[in-house]
N, C-alpha and C. Protein backbone atom coordinates (compact mmCIF):
# COMPACT_ATOMS: atom_id res chain seq x y z
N UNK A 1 93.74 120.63 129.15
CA UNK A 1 95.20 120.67 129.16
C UNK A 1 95.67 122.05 128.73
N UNK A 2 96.62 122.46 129.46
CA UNK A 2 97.02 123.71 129.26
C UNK A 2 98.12 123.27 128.05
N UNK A 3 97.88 124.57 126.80
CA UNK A 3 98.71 124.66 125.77
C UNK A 3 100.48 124.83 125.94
N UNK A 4 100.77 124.86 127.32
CA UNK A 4 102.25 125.37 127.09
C UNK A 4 102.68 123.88 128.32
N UNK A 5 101.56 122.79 128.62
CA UNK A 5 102.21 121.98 129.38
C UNK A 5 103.15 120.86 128.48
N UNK A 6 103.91 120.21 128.89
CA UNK A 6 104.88 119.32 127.91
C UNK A 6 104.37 117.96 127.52
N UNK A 7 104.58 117.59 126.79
CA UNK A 7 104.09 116.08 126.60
C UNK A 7 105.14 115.59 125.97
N UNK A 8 104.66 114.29 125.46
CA UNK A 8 105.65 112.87 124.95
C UNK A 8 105.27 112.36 124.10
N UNK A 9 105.92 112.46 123.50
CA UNK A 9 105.17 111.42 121.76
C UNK A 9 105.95 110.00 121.95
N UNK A 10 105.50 108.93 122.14
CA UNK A 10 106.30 107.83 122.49
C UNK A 10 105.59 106.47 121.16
N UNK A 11 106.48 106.60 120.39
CA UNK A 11 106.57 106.21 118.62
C UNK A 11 107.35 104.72 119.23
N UNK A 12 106.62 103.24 118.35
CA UNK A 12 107.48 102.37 118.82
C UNK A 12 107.37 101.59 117.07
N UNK A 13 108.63 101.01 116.53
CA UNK A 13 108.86 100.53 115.22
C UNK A 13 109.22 99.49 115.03
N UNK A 14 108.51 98.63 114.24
CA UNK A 14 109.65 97.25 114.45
C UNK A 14 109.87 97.36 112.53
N UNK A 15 111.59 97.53 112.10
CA UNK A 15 111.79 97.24 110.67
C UNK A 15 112.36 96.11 110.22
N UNK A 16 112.19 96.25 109.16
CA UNK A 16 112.25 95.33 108.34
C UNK A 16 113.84 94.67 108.40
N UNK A 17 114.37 93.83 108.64
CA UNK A 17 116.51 93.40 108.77
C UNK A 17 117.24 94.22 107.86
N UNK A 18 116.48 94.42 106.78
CA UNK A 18 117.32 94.77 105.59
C UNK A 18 117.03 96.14 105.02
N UNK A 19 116.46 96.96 106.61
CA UNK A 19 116.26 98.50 105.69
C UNK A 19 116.60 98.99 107.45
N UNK A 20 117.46 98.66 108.32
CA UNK A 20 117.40 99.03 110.09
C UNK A 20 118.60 100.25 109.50
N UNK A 21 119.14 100.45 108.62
CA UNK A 21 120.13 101.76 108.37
C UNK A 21 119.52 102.53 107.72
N UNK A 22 119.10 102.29 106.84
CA UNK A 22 118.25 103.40 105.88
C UNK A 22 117.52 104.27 107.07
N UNK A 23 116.37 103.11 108.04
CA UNK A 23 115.69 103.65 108.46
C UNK A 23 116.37 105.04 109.60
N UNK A 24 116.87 104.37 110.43
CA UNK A 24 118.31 105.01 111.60
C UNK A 24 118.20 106.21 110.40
N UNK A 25 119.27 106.49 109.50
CA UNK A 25 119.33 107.32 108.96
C UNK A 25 118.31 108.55 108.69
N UNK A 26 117.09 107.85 107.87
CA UNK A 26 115.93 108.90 108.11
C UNK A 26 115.43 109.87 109.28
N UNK A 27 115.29 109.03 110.06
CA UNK A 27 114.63 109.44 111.37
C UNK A 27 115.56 110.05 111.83
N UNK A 28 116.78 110.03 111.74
CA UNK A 28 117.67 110.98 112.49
C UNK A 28 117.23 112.64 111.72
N UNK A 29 117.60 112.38 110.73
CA UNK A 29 117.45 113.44 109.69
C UNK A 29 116.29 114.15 109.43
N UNK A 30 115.40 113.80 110.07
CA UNK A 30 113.81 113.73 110.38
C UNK A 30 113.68 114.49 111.89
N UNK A 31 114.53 114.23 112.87
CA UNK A 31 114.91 114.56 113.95
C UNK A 31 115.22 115.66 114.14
N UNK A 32 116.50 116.08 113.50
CA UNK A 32 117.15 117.55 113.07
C UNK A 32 116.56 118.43 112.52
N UNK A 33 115.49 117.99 111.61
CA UNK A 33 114.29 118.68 110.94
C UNK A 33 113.61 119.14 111.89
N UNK A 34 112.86 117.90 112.39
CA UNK A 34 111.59 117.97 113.45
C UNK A 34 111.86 119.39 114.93
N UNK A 35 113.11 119.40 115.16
CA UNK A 35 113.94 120.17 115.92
C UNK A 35 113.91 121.60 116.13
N UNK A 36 113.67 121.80 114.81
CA UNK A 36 114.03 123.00 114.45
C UNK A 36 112.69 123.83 114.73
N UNK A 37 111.26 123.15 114.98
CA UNK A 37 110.23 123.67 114.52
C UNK A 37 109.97 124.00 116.28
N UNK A 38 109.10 125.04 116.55
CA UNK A 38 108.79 125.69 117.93
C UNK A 38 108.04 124.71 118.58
N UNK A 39 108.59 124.82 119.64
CA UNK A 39 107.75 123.57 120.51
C UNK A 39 108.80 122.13 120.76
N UNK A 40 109.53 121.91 119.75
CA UNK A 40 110.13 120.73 119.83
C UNK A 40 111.32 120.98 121.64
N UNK A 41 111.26 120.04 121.82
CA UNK A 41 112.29 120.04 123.01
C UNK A 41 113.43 118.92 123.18
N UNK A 42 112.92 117.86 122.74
CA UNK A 42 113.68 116.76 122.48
C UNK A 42 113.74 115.66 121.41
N UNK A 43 114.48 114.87 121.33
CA UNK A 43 113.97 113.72 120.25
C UNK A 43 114.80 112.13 120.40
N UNK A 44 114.48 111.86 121.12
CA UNK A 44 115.52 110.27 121.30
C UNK A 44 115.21 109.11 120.74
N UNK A 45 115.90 108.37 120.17
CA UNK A 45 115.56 106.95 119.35
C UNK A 45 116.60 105.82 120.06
N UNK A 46 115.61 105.09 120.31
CA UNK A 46 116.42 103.71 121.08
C UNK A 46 116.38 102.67 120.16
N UNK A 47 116.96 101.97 120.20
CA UNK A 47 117.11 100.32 119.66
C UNK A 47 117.46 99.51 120.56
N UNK A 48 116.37 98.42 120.45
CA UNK A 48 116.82 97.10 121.33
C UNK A 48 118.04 96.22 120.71
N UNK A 49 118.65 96.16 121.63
CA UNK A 49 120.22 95.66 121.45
C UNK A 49 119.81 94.38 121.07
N UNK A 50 118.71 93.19 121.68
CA UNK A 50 118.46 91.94 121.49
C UNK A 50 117.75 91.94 120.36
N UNK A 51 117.00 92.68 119.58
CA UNK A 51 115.74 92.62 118.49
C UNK A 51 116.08 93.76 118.07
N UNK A 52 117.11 93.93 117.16
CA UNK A 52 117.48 95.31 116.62
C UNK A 52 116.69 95.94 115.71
N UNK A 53 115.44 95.09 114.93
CA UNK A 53 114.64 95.64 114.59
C UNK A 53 113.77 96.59 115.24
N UNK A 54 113.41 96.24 116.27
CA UNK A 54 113.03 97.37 117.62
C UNK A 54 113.35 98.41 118.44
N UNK A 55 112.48 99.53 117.30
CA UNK A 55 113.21 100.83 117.89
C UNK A 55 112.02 101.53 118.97
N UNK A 56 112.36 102.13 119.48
CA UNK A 56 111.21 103.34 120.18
C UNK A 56 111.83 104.79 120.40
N UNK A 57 111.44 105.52 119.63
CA UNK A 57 111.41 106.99 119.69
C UNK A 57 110.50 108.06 121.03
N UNK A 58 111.18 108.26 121.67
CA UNK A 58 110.36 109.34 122.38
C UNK A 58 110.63 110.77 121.98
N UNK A 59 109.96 111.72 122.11
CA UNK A 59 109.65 113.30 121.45
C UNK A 59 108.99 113.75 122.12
N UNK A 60 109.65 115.32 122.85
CA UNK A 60 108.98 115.58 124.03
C UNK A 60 108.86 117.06 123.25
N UNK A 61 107.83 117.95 123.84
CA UNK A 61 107.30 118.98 123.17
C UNK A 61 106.57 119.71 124.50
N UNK A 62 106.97 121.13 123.68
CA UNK A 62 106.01 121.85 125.31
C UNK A 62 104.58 121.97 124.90
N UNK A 63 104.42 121.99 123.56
CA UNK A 63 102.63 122.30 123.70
C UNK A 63 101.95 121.25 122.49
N UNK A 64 101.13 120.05 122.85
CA UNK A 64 100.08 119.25 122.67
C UNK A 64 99.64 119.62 121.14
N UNK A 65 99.20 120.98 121.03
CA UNK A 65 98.52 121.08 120.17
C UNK A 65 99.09 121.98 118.87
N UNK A 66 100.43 122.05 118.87
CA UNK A 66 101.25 122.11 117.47
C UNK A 66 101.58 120.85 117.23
N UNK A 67 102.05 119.74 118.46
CA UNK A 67 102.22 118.10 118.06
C UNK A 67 100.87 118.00 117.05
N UNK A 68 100.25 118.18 117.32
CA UNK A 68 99.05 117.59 116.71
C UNK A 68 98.47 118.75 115.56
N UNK A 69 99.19 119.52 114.96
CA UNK A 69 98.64 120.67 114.11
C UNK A 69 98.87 120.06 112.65
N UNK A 70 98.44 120.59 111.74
CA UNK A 70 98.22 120.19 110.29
C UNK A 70 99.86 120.98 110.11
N UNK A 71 100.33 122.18 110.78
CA UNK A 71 101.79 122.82 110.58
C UNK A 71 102.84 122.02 111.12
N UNK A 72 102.45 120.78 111.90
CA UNK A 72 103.99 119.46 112.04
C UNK A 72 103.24 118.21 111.25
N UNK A 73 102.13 118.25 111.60
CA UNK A 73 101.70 116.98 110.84
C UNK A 73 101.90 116.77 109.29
N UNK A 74 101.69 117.90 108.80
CA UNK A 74 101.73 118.31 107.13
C UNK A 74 102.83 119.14 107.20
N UNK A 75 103.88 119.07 107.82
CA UNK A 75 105.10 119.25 107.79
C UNK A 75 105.82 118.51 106.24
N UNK A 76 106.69 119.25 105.63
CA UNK A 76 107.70 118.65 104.14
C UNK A 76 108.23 117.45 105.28
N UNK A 77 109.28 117.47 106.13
CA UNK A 77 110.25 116.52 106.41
C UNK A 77 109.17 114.98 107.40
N UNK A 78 108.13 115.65 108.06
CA UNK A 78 106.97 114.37 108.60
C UNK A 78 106.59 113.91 107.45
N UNK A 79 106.06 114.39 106.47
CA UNK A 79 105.52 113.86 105.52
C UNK A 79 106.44 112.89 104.44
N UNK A 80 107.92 113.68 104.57
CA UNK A 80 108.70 112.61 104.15
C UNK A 80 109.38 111.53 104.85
N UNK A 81 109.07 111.64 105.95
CA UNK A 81 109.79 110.97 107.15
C UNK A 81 108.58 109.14 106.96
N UNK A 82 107.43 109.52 106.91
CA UNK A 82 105.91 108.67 106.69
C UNK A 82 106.08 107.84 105.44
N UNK A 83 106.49 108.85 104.24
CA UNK A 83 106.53 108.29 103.05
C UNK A 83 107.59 107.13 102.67
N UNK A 84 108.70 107.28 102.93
CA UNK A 84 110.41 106.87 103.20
C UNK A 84 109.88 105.75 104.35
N UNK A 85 109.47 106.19 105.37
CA UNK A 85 110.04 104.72 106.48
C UNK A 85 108.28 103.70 106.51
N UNK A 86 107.31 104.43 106.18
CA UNK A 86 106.17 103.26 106.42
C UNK A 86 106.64 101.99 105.49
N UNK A 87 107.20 101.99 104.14
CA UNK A 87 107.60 100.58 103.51
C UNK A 87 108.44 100.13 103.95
N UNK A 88 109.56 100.70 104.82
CA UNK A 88 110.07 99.65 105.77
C UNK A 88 110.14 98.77 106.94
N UNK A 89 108.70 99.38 107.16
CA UNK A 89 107.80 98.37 108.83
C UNK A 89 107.69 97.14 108.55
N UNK A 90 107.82 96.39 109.43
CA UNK A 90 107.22 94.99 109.56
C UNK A 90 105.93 95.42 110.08
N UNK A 91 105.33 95.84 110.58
CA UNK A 91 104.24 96.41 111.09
C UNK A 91 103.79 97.77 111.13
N UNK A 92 102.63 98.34 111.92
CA UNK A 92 102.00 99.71 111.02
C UNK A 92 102.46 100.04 112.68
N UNK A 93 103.53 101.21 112.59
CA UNK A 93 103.89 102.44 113.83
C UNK A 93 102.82 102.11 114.94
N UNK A 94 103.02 102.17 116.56
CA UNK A 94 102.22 102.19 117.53
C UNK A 94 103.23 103.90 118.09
N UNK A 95 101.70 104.34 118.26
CA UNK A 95 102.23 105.69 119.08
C UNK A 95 101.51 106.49 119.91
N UNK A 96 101.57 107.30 121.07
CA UNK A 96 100.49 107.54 121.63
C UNK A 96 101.28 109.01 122.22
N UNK A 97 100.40 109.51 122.81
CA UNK A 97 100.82 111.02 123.40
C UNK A 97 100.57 111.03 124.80
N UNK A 98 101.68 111.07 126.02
CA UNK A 98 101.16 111.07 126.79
C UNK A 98 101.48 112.42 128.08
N UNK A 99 100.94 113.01 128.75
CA UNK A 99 101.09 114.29 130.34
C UNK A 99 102.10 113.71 130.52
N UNK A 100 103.04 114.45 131.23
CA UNK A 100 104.39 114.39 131.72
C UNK A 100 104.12 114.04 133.45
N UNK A 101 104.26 113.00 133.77
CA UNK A 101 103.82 113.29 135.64
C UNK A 101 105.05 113.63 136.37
N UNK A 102 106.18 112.99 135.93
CA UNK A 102 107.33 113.40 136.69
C UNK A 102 108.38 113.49 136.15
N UNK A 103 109.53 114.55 136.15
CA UNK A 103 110.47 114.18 136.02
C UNK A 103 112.03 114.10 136.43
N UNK A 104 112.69 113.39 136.49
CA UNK A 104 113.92 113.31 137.03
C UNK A 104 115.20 113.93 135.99
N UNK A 105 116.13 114.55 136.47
CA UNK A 105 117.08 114.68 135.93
C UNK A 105 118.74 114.76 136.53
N UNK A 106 119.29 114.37 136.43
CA UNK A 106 120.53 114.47 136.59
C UNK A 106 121.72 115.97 136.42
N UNK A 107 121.86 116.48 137.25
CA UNK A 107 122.56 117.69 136.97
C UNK A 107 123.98 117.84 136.82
């Protein structure tokens, strides 16, 4: 994989009823952080309207291997982002990284 191709970090959460603002909150703020650092390109967080505990984050990035560097991973705001929202899972984060095959956009 070439270092400057884009990928997708596609993060899926299910929280806890009684921490779905706290969490919203973090991750936004986590977002704006995450943003700032080279490579970042996007950052979107969805919630299912029916199971509002159910969020999915996608995070798109031009190069693979700062996603995956000890300089975002051991990032201050990831590391607080991990610390802050893992006690509010109902379950342990599903996330995976995946090649970009197509994309559409709207102009």
């Amino acid at each position: 994989m070439k270092t400057t191709e884009k990928v997708v970090l596609h993060i899926t959460a299910t929280i806890k009823p009684d921490q779905l603002e706290q969490f919203k909150s973090i991750a936004q703020q986590t977002s704006v952080e995450a943003l700032k650092e080279p490579y970042a390109l996007s950052i979107n967080m969805y919630q299912n309207p029916e199971h509002p505990e159910d969020f999915i984050i996608f995070e798109e990035w031009q190069n693979k291997e700062y996603l995956l560097s000890d300089a975002h991973q051991k990032s201050k705001h990831i590391t607080n982002f991990f610390e802050k929202a893992t006690p509010m899972l109902q379950k342990p984060f599903a996330y995976g990284v995946y090649n970009i095959v197509s994309e559409s956009n709207r102009v």
